[in-house]
Protein backbone atom coordinates (compact mmCIF):
# COMPACT_ATOMS: atom_id res chain seq x y z
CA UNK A 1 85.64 156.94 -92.95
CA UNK A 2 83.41 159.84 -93.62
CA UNK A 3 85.13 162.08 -91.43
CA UNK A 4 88.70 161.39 -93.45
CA UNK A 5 87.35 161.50 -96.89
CA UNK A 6 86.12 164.95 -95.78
CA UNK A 7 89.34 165.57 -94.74
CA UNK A 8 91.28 164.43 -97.44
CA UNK A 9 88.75 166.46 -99.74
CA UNK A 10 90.15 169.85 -98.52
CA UNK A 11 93.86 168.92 -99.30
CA UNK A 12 94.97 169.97 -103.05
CA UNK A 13 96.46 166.93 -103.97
CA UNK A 14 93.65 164.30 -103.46
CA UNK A 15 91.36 166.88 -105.45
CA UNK A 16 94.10 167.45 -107.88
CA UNK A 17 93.97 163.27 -108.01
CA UNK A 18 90.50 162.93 -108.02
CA UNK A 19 89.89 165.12 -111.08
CA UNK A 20 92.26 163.16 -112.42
CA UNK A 21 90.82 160.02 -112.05
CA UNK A 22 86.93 161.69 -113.38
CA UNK A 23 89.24 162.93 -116.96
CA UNK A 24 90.78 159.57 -117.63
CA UNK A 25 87.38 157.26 -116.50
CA UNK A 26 85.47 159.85 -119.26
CA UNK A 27 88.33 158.92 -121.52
CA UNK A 28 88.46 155.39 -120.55
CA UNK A 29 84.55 154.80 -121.20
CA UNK A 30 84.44 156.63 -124.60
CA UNK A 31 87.59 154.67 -126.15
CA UNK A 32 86.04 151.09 -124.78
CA UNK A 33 82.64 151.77 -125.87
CA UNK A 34 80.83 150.85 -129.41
CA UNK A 35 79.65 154.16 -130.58
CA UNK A 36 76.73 155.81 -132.61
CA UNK A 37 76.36 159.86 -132.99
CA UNK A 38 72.95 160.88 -134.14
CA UNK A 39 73.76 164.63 -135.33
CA UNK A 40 70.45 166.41 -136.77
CA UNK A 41 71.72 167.74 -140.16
CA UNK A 42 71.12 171.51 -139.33
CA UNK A 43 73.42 171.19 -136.33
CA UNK A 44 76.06 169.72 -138.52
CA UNK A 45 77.90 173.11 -139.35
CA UNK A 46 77.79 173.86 -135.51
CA UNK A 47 79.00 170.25 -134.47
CA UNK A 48 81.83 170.70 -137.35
CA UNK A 49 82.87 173.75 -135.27
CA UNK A 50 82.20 176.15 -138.25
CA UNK A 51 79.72 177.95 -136.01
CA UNK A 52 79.73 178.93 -132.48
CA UNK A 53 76.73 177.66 -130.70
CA UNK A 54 74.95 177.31 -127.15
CA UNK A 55 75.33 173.98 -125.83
CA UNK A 56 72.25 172.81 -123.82
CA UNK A 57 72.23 168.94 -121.68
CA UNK A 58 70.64 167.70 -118.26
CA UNK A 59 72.80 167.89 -115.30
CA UNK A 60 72.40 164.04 -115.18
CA UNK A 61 73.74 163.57 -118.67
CA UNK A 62 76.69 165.73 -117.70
CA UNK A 63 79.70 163.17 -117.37
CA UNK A 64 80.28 161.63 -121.26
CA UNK A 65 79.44 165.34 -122.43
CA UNK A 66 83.45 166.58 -122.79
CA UNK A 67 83.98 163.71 -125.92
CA UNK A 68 81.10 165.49 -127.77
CA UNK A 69 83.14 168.19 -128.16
CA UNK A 70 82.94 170.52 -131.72
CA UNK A 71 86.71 170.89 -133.23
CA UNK A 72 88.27 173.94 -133.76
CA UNK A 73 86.63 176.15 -131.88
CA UNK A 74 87.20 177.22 -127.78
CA UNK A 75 84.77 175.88 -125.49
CA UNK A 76 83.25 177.48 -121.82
CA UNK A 77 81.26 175.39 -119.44
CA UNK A 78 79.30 176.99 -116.86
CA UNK A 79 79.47 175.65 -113.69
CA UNK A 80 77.93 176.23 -110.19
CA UNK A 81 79.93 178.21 -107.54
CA UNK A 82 79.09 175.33 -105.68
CA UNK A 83 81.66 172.92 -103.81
CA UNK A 84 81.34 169.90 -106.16
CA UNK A 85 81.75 172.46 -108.91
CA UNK A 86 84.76 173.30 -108.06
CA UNK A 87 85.46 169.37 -109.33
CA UNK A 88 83.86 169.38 -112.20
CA UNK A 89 85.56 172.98 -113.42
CA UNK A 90 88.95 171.51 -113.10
CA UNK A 91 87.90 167.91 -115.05
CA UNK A 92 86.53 170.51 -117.65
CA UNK A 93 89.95 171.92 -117.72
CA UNK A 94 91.75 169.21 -118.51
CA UNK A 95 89.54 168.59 -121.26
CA UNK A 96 91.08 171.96 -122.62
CA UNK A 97 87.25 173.64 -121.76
CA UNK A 98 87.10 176.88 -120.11
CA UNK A 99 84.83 177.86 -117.41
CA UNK A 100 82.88 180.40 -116.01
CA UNK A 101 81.63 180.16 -112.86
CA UNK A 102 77.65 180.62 -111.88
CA UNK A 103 74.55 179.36 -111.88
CA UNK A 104 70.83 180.53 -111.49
CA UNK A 105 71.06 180.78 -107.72
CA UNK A 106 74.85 182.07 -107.15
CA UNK A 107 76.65 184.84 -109.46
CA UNK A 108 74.03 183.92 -112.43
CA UNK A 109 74.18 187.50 -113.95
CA UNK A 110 77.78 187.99 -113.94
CA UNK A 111 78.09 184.35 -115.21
CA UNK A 112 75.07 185.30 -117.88
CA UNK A 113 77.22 188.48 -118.94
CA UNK A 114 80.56 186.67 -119.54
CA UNK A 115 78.85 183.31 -121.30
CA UNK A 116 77.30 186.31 -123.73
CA UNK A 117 80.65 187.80 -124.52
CA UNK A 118 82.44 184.17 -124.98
CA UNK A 119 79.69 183.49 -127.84
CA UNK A 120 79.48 187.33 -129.25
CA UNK A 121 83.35 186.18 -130.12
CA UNK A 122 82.70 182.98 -131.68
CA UNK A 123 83.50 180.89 -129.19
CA UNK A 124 80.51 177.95 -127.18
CA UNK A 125 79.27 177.95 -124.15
CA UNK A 126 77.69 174.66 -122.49
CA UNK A 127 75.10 174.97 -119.89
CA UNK A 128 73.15 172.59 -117.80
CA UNK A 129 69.99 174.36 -117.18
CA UNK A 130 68.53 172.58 -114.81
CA UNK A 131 71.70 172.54 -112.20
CA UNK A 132 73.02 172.82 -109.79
CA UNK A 133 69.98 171.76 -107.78
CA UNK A 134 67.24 170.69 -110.09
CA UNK A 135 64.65 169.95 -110.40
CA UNK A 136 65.47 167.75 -112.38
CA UNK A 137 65.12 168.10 -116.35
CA UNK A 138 63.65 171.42 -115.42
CA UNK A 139 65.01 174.76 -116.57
CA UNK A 140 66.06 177.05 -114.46
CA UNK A 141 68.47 180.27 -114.62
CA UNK A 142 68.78 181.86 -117.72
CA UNK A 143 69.95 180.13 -121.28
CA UNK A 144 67.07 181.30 -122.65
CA UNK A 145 68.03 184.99 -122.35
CA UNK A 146 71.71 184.14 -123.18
CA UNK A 147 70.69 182.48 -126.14
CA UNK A 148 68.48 185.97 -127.02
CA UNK A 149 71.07 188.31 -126.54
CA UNK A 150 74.09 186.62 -128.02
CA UNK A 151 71.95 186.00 -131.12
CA UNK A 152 73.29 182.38 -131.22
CA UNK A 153 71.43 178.83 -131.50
CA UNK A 154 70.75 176.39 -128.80
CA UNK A 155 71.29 173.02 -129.46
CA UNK A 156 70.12 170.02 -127.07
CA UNK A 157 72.57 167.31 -126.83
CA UNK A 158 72.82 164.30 -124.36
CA UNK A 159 73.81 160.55 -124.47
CA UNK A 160 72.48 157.30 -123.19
CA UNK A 161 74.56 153.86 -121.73
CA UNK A 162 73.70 150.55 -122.74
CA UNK A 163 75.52 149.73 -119.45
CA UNK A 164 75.37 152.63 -117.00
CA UNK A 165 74.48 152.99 -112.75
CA UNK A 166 72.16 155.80 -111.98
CA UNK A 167 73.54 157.51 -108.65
CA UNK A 168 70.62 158.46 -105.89
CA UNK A 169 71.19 161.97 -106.30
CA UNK A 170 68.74 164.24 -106.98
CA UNK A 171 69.26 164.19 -110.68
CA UNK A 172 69.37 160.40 -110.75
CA UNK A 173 72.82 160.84 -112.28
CA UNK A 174 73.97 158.36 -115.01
CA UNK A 175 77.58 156.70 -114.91
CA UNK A 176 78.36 155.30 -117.50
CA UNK A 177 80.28 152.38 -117.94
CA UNK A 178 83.19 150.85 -120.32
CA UNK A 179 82.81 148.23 -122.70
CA UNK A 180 79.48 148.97 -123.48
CA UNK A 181 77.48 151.01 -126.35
CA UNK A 182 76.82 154.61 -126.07
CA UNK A 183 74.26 157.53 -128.12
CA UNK A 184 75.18 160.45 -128.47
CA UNK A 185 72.45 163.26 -130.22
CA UNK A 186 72.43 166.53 -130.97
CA UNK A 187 68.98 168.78 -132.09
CA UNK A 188 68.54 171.08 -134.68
CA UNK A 189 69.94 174.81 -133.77
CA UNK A 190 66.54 176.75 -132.04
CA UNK A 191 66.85 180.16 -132.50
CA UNK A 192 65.05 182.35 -129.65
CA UNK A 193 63.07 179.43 -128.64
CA UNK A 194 60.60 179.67 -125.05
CA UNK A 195 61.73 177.88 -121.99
CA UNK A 196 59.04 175.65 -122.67
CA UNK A 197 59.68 174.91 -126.25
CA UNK A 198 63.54 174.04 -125.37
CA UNK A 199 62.76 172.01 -122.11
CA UNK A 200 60.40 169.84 -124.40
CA UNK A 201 63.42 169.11 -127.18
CA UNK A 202 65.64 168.14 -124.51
CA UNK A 203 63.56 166.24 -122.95
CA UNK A 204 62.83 164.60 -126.43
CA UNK A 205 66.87 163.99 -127.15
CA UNK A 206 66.69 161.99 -123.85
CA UNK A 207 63.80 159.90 -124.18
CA UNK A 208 65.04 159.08 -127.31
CA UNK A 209 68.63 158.10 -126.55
CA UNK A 210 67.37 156.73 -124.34
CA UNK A 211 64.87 154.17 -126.32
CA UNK A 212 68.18 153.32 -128.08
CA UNK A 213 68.53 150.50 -124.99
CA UNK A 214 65.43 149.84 -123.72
């Protein structure tokens, strides 16, 4: 079974399918789901899509981030060179998001460059900062010199599940699931802040989501 899934996986059309499937599940959970937005009121203006801004969420938080999306205003997500990124680029792209490919181990300066440019003309980048590898809720690559040189805010958002499955991946990745409650929150905008000062507010917006369900 292994063996044809791994087959199947190289063929166009069963990727082409399976991104499908990832878009319309997102879709399918949001829609089904009771839910609550916790938007700091600084970050308003940016979540309005009056502002560009630097997205900033945990790999493991990744899958319900496309339906926090800021109107008006193009979006880029960077994503690993990796194989499984190649996934998650196209499920961004049917969520209308552009991508640039990279990460802190593979093309990260050429990746840094271009998610610069896309915010020095208005438009937002998203980054998970601690993929593709983790650790986990760590950061790693380089958001924090983005952030510097584009002279644009960071702001941490993630969500929580009241009914979700945790995958046994390295990021303990959450699925969430329909017919449940989800919390979304966004931080204030931190200009120019440390890696340490941003890793703590992230960290912060999850624990707290979070503690929405415990």
């Amino acid at each position: 079974m292994k063996k044809l899934f791994k087959t199947l996986f190289k063929t166009e059309a069963f990727r082409t399918f399976i991104c499908w499937m990832v878009t319309n599940y997102i879709r399918f959970v949001h829609y089904t789901s009771f839910k609550t937005y916790e938007i700091d009121d600084a970050a308003k203006p940016y979540m309005q899509g009056k502002k560009p801004l630097l997205f900033a969420f945990w790999h493991a938080r990744l899958l319900m981030m496309p339906m926090l999306r800021p109107p008006g205003r193009k979006m880029n997500v960077l994503i690993s060179t990796h194989r499984d990124g190649e996934l998650i680029s196209r499920a961004m792209n049917n969520f209308g998001f552009e991508t640039i490919r990279g990460s802190s181990t593979r093309g990260g300066s050429s990746a840094a460059i271009k998610a610069v440019k896309a915010l020095q003309l208005g438009e937002n980048v998203a980054i998970t900062p601690d993929g593709p590898k983790g650790p986990a809720q760590k950061i790693q690559g380089g958001i924090i010199d983005i952030a510097a040189m584009s002279n644009v805010p960071i702001i941490a958002i993630t969500s929580s599940a009241s009914r979700n499955k945790r995958m046994r991946s390295w990021d303990r990745f959450m699925v969430s699931l329909p017919f449940g409650r989800i919390h979304y929150r966004a931080s204030a905008p931190m200009f120019n802040p440390t890696k340490e000062e941003l890793e703590i507010a992230m960290n912060a917006q999850v624990r707290d989501a979070d503690g929405k369900y415990a």
